[in-house]
N, C-alpha and C. Protein backbone atom coordinates (compact mmCIF):
# COMPACT_ATOMS: atom_id res chain seq x y z
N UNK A 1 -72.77 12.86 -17.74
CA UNK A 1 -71.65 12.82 -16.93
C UNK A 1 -71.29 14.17 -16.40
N UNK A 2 -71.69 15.30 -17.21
CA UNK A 2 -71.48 16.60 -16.71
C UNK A 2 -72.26 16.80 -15.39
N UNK A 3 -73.20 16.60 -15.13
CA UNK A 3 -74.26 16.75 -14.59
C UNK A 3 -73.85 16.19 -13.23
N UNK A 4 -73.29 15.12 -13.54
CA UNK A 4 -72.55 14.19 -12.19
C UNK A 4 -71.73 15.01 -11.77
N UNK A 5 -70.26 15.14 -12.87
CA UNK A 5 -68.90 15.86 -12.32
C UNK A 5 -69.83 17.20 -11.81
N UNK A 6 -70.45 17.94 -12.09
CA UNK A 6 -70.85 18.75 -11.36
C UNK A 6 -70.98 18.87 -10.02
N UNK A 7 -72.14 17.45 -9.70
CA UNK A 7 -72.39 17.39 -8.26
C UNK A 7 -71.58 16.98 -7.71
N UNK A 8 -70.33 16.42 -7.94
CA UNK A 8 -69.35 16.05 -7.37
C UNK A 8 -68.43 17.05 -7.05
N UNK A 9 -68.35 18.30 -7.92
CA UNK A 9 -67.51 19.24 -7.33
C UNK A 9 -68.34 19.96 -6.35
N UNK A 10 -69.57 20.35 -6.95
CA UNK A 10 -70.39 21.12 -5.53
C UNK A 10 -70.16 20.25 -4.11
N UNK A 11 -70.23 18.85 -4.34
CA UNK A 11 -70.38 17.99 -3.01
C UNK A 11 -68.95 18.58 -2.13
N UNK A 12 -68.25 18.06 -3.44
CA UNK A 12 -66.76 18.15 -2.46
C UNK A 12 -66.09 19.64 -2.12
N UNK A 13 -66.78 20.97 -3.10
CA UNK A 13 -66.57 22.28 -2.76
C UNK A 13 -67.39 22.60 -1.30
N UNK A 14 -68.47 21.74 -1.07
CA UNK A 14 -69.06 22.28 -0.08
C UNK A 14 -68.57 21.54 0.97
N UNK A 15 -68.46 20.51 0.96
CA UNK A 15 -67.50 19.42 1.67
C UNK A 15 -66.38 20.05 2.21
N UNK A 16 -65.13 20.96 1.39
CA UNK A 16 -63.78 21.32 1.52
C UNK A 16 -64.71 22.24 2.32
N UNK A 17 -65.34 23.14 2.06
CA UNK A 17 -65.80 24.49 3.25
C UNK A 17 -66.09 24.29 4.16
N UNK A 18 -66.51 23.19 4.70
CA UNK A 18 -67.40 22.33 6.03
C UNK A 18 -65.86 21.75 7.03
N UNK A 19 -64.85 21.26 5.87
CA UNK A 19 -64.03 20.71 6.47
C UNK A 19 -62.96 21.78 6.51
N UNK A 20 -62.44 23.12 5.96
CA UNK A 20 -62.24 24.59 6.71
C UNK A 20 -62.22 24.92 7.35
N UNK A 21 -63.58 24.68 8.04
CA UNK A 21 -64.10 25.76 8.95
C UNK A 21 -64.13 24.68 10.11
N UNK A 22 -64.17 23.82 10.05
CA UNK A 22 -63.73 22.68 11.32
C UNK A 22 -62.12 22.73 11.37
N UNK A 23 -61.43 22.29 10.50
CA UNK A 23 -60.09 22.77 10.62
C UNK A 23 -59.76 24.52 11.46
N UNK A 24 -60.24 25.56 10.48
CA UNK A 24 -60.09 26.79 11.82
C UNK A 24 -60.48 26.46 13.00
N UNK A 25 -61.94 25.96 13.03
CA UNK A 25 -62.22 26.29 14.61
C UNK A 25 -61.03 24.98 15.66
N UNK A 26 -60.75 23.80 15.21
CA UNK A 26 -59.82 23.13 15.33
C UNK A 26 -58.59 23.97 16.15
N UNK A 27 -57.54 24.75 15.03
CA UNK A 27 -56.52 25.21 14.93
C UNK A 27 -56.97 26.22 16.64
N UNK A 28 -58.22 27.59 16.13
CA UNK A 28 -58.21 28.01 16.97
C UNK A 28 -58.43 27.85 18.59
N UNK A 29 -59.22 26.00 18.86
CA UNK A 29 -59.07 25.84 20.06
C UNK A 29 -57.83 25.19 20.64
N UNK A 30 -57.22 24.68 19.57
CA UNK A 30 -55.34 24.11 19.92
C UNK A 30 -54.87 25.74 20.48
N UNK A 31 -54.80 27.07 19.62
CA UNK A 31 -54.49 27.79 19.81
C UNK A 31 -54.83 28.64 21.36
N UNK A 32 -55.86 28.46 21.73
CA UNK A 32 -56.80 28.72 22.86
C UNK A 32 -55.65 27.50 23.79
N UNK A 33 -56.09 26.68 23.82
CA UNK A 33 -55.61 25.75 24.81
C UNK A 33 -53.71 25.91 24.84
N UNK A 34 -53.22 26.26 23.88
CA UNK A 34 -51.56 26.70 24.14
C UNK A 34 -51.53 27.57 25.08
N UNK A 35 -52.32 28.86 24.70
CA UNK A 35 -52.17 30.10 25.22
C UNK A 35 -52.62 29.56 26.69
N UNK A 36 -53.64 28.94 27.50
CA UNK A 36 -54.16 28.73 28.84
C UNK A 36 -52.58 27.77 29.49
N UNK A 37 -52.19 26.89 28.00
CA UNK A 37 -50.77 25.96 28.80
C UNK A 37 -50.06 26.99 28.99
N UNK A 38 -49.48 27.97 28.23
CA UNK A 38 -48.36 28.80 28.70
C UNK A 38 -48.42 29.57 29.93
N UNK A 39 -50.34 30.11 29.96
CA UNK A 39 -50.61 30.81 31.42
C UNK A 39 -50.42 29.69 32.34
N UNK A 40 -50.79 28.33 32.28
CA UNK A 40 -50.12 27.96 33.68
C UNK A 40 -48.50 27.38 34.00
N UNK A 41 -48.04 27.25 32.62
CA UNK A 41 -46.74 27.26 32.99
C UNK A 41 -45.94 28.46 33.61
N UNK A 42 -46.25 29.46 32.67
CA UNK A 42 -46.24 30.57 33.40
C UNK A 42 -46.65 30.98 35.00
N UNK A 43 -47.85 30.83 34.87
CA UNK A 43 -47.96 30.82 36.98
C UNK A 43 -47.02 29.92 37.69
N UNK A 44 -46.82 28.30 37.17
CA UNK A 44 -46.00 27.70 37.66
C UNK A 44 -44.50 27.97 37.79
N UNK A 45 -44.11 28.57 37.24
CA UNK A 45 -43.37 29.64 36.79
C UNK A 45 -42.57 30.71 37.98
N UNK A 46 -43.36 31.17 37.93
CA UNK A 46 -43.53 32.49 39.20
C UNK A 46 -43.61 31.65 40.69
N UNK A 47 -44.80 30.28 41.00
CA UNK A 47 -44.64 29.84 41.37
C UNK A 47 -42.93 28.94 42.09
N UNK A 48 -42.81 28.59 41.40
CA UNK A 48 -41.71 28.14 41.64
C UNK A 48 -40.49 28.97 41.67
N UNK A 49 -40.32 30.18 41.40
CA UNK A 49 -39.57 31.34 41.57
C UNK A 49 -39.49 31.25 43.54
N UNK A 50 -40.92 31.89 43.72
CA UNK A 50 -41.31 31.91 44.74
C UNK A 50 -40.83 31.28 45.71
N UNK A 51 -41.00 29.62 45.31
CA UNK A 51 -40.90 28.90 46.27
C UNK A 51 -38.96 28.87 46.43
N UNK A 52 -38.59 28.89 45.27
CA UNK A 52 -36.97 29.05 45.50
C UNK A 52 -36.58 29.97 46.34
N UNK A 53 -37.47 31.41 46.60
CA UNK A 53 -36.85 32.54 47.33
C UNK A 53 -37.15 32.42 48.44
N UNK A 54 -38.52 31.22 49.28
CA UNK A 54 -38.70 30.73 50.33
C UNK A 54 -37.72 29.71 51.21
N UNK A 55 -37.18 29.02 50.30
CA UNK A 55 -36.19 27.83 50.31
C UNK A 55 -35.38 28.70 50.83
N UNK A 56 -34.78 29.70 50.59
CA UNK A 56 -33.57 30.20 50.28
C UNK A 56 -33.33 31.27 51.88
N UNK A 57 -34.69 31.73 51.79
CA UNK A 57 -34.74 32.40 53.34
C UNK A 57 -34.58 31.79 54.39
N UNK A 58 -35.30 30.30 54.11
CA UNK A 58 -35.72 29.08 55.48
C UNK A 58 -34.16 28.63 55.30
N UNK A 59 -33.34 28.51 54.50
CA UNK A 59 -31.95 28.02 54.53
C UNK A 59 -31.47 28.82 55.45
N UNK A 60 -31.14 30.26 55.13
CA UNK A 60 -30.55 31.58 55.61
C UNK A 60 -30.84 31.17 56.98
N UNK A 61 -32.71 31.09 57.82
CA UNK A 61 -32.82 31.02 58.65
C UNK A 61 -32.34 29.96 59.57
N UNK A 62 -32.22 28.84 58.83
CA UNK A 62 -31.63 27.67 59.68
C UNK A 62 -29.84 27.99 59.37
N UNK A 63 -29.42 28.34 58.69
CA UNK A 63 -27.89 28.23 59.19
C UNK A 63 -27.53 29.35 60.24
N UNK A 64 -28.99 30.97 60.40
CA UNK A 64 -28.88 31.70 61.70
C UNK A 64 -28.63 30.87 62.93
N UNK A 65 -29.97 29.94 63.15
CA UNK A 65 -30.22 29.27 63.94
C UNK A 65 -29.19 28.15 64.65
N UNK A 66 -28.36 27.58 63.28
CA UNK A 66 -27.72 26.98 64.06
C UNK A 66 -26.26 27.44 64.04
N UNK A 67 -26.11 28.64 63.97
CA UNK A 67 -25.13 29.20 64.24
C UNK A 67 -25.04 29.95 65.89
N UNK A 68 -26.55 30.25 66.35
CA UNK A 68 -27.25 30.46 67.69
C UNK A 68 -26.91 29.03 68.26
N UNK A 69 -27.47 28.39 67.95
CA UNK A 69 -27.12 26.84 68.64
C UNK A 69 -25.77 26.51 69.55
N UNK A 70 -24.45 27.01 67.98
CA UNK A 70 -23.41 26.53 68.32
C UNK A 70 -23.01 27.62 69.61
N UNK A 71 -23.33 28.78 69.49
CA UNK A 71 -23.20 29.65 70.15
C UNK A 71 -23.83 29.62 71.53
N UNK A 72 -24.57 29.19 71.69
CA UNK A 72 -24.81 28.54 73.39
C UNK A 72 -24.47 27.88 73.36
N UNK A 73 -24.03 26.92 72.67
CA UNK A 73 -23.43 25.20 73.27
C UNK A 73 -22.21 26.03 73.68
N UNK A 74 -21.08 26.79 73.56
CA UNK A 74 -20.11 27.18 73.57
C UNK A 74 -20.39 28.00 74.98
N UNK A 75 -21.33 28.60 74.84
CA UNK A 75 -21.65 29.43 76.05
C UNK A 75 -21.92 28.39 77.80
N UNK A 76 -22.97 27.45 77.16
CA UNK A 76 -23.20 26.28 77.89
C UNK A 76 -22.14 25.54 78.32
N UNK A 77 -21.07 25.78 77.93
CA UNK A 77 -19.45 24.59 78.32
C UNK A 77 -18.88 25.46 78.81
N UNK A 78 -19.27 26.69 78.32
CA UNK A 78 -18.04 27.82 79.41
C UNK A 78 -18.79 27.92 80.82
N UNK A 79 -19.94 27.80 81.09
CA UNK A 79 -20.76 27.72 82.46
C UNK A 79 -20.60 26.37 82.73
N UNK A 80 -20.88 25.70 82.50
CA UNK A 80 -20.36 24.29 83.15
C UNK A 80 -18.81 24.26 83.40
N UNK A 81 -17.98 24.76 82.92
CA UNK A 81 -16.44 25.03 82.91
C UNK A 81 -16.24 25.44 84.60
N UNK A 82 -17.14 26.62 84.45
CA UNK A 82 -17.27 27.72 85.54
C UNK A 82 -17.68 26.88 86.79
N UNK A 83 -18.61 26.23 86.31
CA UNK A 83 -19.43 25.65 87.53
C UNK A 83 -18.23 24.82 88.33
N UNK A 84 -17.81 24.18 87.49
CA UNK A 84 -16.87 23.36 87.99
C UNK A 84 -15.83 23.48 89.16
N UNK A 85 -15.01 24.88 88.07
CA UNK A 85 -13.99 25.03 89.04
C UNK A 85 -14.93 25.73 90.52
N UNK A 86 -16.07 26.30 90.13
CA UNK A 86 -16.34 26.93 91.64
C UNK A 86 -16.46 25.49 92.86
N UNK A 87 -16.83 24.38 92.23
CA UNK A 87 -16.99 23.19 93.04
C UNK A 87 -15.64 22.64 93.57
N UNK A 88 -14.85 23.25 92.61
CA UNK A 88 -13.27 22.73 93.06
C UNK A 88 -12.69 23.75 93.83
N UNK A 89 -12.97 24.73 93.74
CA UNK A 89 -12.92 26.08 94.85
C UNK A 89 -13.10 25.82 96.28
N UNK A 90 -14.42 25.51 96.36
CA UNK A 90 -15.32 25.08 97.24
C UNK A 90 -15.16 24.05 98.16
N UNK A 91 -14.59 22.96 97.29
CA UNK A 91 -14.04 21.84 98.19
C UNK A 91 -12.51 22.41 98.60
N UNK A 92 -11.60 22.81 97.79
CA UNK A 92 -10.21 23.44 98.27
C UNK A 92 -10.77 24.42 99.86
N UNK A 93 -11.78 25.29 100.15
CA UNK A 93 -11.65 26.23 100.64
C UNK A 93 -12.26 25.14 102.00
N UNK A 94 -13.54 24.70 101.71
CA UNK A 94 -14.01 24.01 103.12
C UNK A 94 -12.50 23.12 103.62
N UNK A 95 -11.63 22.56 102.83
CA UNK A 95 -10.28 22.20 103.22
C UNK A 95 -9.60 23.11 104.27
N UNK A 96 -9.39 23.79 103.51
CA UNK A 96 -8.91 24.93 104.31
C UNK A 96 -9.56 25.83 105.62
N UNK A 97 -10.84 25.74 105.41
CA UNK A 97 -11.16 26.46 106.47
C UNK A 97 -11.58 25.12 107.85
N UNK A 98 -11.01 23.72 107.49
CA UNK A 98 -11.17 22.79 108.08
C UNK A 98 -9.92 22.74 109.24
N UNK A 99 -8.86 23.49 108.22
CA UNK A 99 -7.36 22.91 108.65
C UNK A 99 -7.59 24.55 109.78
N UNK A 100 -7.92 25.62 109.31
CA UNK A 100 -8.26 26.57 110.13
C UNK A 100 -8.84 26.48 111.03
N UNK A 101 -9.40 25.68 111.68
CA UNK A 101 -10.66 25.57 112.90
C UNK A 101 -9.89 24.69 113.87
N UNK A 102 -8.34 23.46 112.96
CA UNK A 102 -7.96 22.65 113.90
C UNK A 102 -6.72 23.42 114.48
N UNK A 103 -6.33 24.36 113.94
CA UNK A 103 -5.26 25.53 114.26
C UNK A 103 -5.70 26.50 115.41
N UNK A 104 -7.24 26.86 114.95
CA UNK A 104 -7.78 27.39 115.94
C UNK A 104 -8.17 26.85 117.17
N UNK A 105 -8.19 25.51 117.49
CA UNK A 105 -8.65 25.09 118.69
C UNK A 105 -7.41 24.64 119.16
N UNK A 106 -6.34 24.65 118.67
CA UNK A 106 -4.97 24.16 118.94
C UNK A 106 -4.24 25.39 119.66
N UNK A 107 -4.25 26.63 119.15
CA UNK A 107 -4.38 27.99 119.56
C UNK A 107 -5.38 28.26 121.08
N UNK A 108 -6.30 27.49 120.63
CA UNK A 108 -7.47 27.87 122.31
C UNK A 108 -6.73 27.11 123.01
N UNK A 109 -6.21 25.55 122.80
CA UNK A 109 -5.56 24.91 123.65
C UNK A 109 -4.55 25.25 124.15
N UNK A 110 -3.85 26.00 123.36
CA UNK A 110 -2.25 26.37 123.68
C UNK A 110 -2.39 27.63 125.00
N UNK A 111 -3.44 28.27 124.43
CA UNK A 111 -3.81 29.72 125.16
C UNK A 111 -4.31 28.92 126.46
N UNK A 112 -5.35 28.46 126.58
CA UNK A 112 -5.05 27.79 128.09
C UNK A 112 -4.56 27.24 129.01
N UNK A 113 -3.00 26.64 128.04
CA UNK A 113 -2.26 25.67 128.67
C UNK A 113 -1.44 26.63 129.30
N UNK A 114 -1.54 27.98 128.51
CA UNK A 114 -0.26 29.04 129.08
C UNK A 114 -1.11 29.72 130.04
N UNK A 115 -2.56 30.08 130.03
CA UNK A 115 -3.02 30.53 131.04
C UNK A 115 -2.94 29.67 132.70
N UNK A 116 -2.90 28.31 132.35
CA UNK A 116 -2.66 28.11 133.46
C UNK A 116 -1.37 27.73 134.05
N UNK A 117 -0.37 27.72 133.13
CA UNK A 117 1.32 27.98 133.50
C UNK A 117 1.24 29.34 133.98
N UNK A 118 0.62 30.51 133.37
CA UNK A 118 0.49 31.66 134.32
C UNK A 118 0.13 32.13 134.97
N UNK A 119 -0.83 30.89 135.75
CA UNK A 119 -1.81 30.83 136.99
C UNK A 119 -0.75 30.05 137.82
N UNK A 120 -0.21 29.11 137.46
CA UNK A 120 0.96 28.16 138.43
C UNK A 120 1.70 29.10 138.69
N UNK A 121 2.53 29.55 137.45
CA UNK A 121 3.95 30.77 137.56
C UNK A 121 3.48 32.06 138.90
N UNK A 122 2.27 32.52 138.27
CA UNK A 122 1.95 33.47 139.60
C UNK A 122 2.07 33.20 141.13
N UNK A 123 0.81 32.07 141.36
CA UNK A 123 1.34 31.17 142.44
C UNK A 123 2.70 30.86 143.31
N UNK A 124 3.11 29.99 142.61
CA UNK A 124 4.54 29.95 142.80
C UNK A 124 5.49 31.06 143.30
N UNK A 125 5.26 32.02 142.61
CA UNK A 125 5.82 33.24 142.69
C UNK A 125 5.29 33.88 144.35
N UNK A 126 4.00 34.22 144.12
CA UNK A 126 3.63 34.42 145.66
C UNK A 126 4.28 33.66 146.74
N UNK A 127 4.29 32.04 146.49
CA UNK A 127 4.90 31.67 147.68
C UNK A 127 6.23 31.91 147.99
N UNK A 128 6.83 32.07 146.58
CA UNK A 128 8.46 32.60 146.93
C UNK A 128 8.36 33.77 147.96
N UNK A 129 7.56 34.55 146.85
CA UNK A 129 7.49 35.76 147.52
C UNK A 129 7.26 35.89 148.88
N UNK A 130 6.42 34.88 149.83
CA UNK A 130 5.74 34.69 150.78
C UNK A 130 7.37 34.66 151.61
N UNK A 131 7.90 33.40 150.85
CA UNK A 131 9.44 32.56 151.62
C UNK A 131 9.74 33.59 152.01
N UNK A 132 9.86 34.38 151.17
CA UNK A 132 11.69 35.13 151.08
C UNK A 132 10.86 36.68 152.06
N UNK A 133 10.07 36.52 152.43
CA UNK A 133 9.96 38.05 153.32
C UNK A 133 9.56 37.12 154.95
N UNK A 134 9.32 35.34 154.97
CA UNK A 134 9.17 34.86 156.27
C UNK A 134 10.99 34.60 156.44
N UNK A 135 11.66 34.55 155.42
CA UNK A 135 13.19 34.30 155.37
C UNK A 135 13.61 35.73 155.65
N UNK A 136 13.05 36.71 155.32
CA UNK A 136 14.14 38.21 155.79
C UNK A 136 13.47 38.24 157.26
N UNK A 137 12.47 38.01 157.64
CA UNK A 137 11.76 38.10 158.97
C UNK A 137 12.66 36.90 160.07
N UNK A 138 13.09 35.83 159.61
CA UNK A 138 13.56 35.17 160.35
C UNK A 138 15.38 35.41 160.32
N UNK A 139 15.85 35.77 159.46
CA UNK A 139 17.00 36.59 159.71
C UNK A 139 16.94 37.67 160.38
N UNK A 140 15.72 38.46 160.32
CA UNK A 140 15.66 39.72 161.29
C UNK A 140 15.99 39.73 163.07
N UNK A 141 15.08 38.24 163.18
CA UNK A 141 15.04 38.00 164.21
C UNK A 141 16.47 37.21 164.87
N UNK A 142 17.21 36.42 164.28
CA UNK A 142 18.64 35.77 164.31
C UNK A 142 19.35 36.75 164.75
N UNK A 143 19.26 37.83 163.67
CA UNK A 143 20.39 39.16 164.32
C UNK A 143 19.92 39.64 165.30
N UNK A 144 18.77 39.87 165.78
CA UNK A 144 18.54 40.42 167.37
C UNK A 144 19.38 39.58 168.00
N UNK A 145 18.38 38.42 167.94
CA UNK A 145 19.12 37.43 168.96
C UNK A 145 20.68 37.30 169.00
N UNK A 146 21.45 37.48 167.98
CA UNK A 146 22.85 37.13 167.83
C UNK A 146 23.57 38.25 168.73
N UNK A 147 22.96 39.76 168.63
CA UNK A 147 23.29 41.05 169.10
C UNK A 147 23.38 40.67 170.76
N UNK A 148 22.11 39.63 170.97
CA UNK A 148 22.04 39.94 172.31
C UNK A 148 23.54 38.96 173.04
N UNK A 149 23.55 38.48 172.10
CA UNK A 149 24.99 37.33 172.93
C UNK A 149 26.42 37.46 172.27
N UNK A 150 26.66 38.90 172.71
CA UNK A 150 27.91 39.36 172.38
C UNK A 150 29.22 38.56 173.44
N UNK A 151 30.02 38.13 173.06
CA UNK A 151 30.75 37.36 173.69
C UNK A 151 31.83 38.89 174.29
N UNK A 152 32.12 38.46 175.22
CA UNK A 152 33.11 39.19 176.33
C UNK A 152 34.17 39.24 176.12
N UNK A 153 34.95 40.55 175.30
CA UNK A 153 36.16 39.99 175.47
C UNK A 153 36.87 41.00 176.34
């Protein structure tokens, strides 16, 4: 029985050393494989750092952007604003320079109506003028004649 328990401890002493050294190398590739999980959690890590400080710029950049946006739309309503009243300008003024053109030909009319009252008036005038020197000429002649027929006394 010695002889047995013997080989039974050699079996199982050599056995426990076999199953050791599979256990280390075991432990050490769990250990291996932590250390590669932590390197990529780690990159993921940094990664995702990254991508937060990208997020964070493209935010920045879109609330620039649409702060530009609002800022021409504002700009865009004050020119259309503009546009406007110049159209309301525009129609006020062709108004006006409508009512000006019927003033002005009312003015040409008036000016000719007086040019030729001061073509009549002249006229007229000549013939007075004409009268009144065949009227001193024919009184001229009355008083001769009257001179010549002095009554006798």
């Amino acid at each position: 029985m010695t002889s047995s328990s013997a080989t039974r401890r050699r079996v199982a002493s050599s056995s426990g050393t076999r199953r050791s050294g599979e256990i280390a190398e075991l432990i050490n590739q769990i250990q291996s494989e932590t250390q590669r999980a932590v390197g990529v959690v780690e990159t993921g890590a940094r990664g995702t750092e990254n991508g937060v400080e990208t997020v964070e710029r493209a935010r920045q950049a879109f609330e620039t952007i649409g702060t530009a946006v609002e800022d021409i739309t504002v700009r865009v309503d004050q020119i259309a604003a503009g546009a406007q009243q110049i159209a309301e300008n525009t129609g006020t003024m062709r108004a006006s320079m409508s009512e000006i053109a019927a003033v002005a030909e009312q003015a040409s009319a008036s000016a000719q109506q007086v040019s030729a009252s001061t073509e009549q008036t002249s006229a007229s005038t000549e013939e007075t003028a004409a009268s009144a020197q065949e009227l001193a000429s024919t009184a001229e002649e009355l008083s001769k004649l009257v001179c010549e027929f002095k009554v006798a006394a």
